[in-house]
N, C-alpha and C. Protein backbone atom coordinates (compact mmCIF):
# COMPACT_ATOMS: atom_id res chain seq x y z
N UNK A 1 4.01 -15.81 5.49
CA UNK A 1 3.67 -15.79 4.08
C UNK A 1 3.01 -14.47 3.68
N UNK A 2 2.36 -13.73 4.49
CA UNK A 2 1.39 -12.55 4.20
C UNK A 2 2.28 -11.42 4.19
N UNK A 3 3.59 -11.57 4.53
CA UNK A 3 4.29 -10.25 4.63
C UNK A 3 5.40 -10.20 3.25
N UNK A 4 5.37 -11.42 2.68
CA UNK A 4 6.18 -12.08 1.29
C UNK A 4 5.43 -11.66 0.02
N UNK A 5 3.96 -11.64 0.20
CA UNK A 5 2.89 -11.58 -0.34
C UNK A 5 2.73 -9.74 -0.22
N UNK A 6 3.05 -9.38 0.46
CA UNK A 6 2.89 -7.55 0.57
C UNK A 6 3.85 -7.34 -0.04
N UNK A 7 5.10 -7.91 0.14
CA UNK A 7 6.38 -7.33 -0.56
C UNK A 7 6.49 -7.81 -1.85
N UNK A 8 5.80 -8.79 -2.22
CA UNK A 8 6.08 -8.99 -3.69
C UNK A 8 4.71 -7.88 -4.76
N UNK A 9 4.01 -7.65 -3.63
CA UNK A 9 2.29 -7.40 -4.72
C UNK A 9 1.99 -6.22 -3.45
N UNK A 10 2.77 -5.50 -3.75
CA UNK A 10 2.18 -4.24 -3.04
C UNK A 10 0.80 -3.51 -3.66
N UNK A 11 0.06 -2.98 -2.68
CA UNK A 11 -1.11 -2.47 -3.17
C UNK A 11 -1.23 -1.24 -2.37
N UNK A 12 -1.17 -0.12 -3.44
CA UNK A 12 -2.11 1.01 -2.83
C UNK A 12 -3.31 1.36 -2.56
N UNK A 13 -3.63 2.33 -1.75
CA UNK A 13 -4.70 2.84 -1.34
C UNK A 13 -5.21 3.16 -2.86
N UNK A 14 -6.52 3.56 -2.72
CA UNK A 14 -7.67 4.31 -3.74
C UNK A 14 -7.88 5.65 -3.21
N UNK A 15 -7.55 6.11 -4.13
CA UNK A 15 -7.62 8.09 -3.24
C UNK A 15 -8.88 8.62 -3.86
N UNK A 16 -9.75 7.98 -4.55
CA UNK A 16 -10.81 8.69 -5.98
C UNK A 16 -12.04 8.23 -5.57
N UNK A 17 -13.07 8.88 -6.18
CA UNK A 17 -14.35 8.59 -5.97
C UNK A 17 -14.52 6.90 -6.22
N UNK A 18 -14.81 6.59 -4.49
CA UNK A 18 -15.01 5.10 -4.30
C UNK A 18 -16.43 4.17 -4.42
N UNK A 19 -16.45 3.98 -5.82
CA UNK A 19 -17.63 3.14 -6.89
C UNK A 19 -16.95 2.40 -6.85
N UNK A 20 -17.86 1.12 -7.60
CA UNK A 20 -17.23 -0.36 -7.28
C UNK A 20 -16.48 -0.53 -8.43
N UNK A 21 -16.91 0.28 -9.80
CA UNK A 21 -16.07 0.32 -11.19
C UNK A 21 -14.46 0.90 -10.67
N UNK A 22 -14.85 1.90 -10.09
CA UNK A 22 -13.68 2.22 -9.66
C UNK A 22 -12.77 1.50 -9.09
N UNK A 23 -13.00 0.92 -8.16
CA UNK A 23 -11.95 0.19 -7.18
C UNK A 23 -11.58 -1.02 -7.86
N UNK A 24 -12.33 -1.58 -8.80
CA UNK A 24 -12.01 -3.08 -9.45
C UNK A 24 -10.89 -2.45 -10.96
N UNK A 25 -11.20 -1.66 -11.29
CA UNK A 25 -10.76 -0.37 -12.38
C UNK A 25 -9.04 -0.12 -11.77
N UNK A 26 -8.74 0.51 -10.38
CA UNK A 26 -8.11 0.62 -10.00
C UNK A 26 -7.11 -0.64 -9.92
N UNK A 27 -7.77 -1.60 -9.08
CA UNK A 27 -6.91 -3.06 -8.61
C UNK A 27 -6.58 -3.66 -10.05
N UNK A 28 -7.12 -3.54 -11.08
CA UNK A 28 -6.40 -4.01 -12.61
C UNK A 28 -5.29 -2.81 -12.89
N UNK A 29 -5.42 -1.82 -12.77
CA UNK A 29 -4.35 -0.67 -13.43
C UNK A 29 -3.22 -1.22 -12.19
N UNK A 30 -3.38 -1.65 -11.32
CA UNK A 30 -1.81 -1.89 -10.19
C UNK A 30 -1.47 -3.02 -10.21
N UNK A 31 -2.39 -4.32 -11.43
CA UNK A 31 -1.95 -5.63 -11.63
C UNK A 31 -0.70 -5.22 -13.02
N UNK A 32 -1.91 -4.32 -13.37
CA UNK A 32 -0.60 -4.39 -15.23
C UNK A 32 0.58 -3.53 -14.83
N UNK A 33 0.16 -2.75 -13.82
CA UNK A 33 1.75 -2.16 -13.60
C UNK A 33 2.67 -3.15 -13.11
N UNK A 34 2.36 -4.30 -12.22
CA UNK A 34 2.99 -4.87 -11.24
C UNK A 34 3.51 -5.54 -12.74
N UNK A 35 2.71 -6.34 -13.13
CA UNK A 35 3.10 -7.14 -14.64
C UNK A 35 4.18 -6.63 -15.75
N UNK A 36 4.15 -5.20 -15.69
CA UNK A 36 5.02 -4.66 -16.91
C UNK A 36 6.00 -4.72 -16.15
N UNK A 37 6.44 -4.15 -15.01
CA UNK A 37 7.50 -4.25 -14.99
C UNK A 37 7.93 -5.72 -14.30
N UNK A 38 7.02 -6.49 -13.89
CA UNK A 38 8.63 -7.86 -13.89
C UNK A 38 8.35 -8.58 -15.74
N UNK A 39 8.28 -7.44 -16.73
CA UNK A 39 8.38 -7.91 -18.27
C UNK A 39 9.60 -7.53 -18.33
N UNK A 40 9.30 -5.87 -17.48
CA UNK A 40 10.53 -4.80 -18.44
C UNK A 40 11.63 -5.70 -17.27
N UNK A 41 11.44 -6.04 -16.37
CA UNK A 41 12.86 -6.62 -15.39
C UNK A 41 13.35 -8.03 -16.17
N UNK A 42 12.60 -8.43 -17.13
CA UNK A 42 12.78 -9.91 -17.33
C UNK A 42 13.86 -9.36 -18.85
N UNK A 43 13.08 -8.54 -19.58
CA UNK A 43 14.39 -7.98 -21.00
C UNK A 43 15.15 -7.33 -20.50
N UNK A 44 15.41 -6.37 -19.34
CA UNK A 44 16.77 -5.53 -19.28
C UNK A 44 17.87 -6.83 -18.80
N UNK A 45 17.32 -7.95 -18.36
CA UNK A 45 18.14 -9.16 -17.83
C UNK A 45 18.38 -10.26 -18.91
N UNK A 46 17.94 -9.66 -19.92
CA UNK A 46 17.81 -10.98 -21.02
C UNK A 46 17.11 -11.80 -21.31
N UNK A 47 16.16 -12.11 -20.05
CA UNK A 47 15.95 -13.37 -20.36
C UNK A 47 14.88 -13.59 -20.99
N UNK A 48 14.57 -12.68 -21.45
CA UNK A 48 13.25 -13.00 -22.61
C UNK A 48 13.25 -11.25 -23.46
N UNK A 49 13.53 -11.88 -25.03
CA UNK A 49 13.88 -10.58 -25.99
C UNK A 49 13.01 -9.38 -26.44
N UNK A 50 13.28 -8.42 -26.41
CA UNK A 50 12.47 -7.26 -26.55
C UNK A 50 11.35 -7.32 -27.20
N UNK A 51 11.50 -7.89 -28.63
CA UNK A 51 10.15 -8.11 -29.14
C UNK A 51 8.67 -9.20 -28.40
N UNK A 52 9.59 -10.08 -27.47
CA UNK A 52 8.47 -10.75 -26.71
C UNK A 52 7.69 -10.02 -25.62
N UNK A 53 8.72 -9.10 -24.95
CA UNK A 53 8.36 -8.20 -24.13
C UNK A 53 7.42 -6.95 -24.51
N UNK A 54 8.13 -6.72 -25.58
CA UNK A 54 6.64 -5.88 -26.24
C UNK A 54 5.53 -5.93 -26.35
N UNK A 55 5.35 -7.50 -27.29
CA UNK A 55 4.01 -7.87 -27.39
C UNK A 55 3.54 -8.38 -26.25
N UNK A 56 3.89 -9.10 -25.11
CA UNK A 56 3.26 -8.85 -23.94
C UNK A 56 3.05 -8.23 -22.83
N UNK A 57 3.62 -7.30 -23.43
CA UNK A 57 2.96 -5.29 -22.63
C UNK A 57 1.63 -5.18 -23.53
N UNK A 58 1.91 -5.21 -25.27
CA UNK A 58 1.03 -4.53 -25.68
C UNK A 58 -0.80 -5.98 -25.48
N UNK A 59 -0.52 -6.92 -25.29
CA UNK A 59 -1.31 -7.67 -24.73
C UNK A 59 -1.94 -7.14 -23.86
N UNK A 60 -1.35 -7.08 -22.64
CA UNK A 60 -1.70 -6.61 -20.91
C UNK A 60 -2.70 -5.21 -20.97
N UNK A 61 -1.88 -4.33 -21.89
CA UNK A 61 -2.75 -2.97 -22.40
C UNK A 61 -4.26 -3.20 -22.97
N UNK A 62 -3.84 -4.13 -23.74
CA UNK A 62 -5.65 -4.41 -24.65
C UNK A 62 -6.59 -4.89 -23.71
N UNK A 63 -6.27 -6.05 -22.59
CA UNK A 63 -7.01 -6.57 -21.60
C UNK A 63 -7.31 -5.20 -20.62
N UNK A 64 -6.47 -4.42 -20.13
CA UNK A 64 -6.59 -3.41 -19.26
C UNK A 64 -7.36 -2.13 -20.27
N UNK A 65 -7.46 -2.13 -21.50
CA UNK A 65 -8.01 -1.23 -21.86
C UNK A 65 -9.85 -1.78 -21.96
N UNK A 66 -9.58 -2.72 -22.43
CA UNK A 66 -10.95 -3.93 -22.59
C UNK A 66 -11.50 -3.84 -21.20
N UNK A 67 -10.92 -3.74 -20.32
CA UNK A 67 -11.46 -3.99 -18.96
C UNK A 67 -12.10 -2.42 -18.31
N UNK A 68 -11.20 -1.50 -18.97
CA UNK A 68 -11.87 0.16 -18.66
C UNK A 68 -13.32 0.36 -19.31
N UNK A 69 -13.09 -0.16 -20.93
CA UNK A 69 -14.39 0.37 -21.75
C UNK A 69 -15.42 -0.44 -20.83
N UNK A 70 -15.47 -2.32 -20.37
CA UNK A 70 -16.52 -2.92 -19.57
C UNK A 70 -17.32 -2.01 -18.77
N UNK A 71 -16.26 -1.98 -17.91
CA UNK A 71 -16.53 -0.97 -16.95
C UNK A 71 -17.24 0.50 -16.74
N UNK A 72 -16.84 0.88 -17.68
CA UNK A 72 -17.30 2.28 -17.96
C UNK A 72 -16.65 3.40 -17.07
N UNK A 73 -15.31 3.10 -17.16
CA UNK A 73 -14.95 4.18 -16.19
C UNK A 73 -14.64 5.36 -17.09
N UNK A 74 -14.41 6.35 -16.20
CA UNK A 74 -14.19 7.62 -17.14
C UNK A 74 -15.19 8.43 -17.90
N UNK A 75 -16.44 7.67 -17.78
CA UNK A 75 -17.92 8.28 -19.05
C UNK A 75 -18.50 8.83 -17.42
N UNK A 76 -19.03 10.03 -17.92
CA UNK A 76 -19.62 10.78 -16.99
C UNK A 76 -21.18 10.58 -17.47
């Protein structure tokens, strides 16, 4: 099961200054990627229409942007 689980939800390394904002900062930016695209894989296949796919990219963005400002990443 753990090797089904790597291949479906791959995760990279953290190459950046390792704070805890950071790394939790990071592991959300490689959830919404993982997320957009089985959106964008789900409309180039049909099965759910562009405008739905839109608005739940532009969803995923507001939570992942909501989740940067929490955080405070990026403010020096």
């Amino acid at each position: 099961m753990v090797n089904k689980i790597d291949f479906l939800y791959p995760r990279a390394r953290y190459r950046g200054q390792a704070k805890p904002e950071n790394l939790v900062f990071n592991a959300n930016l490689q959830e919404f990627a993982h997320r957009v695209g089985y959106i964008c894989n789900l409309e180039t296949a049909g099965r759910i229409p562009s405008k739905e796919a839109f608005d739940k990219i532009e969803a995923l963005w507001e939570v992942l942007k909501r989740s940067k400002e929490q955080l405070g990443v990026g403010k020096e």
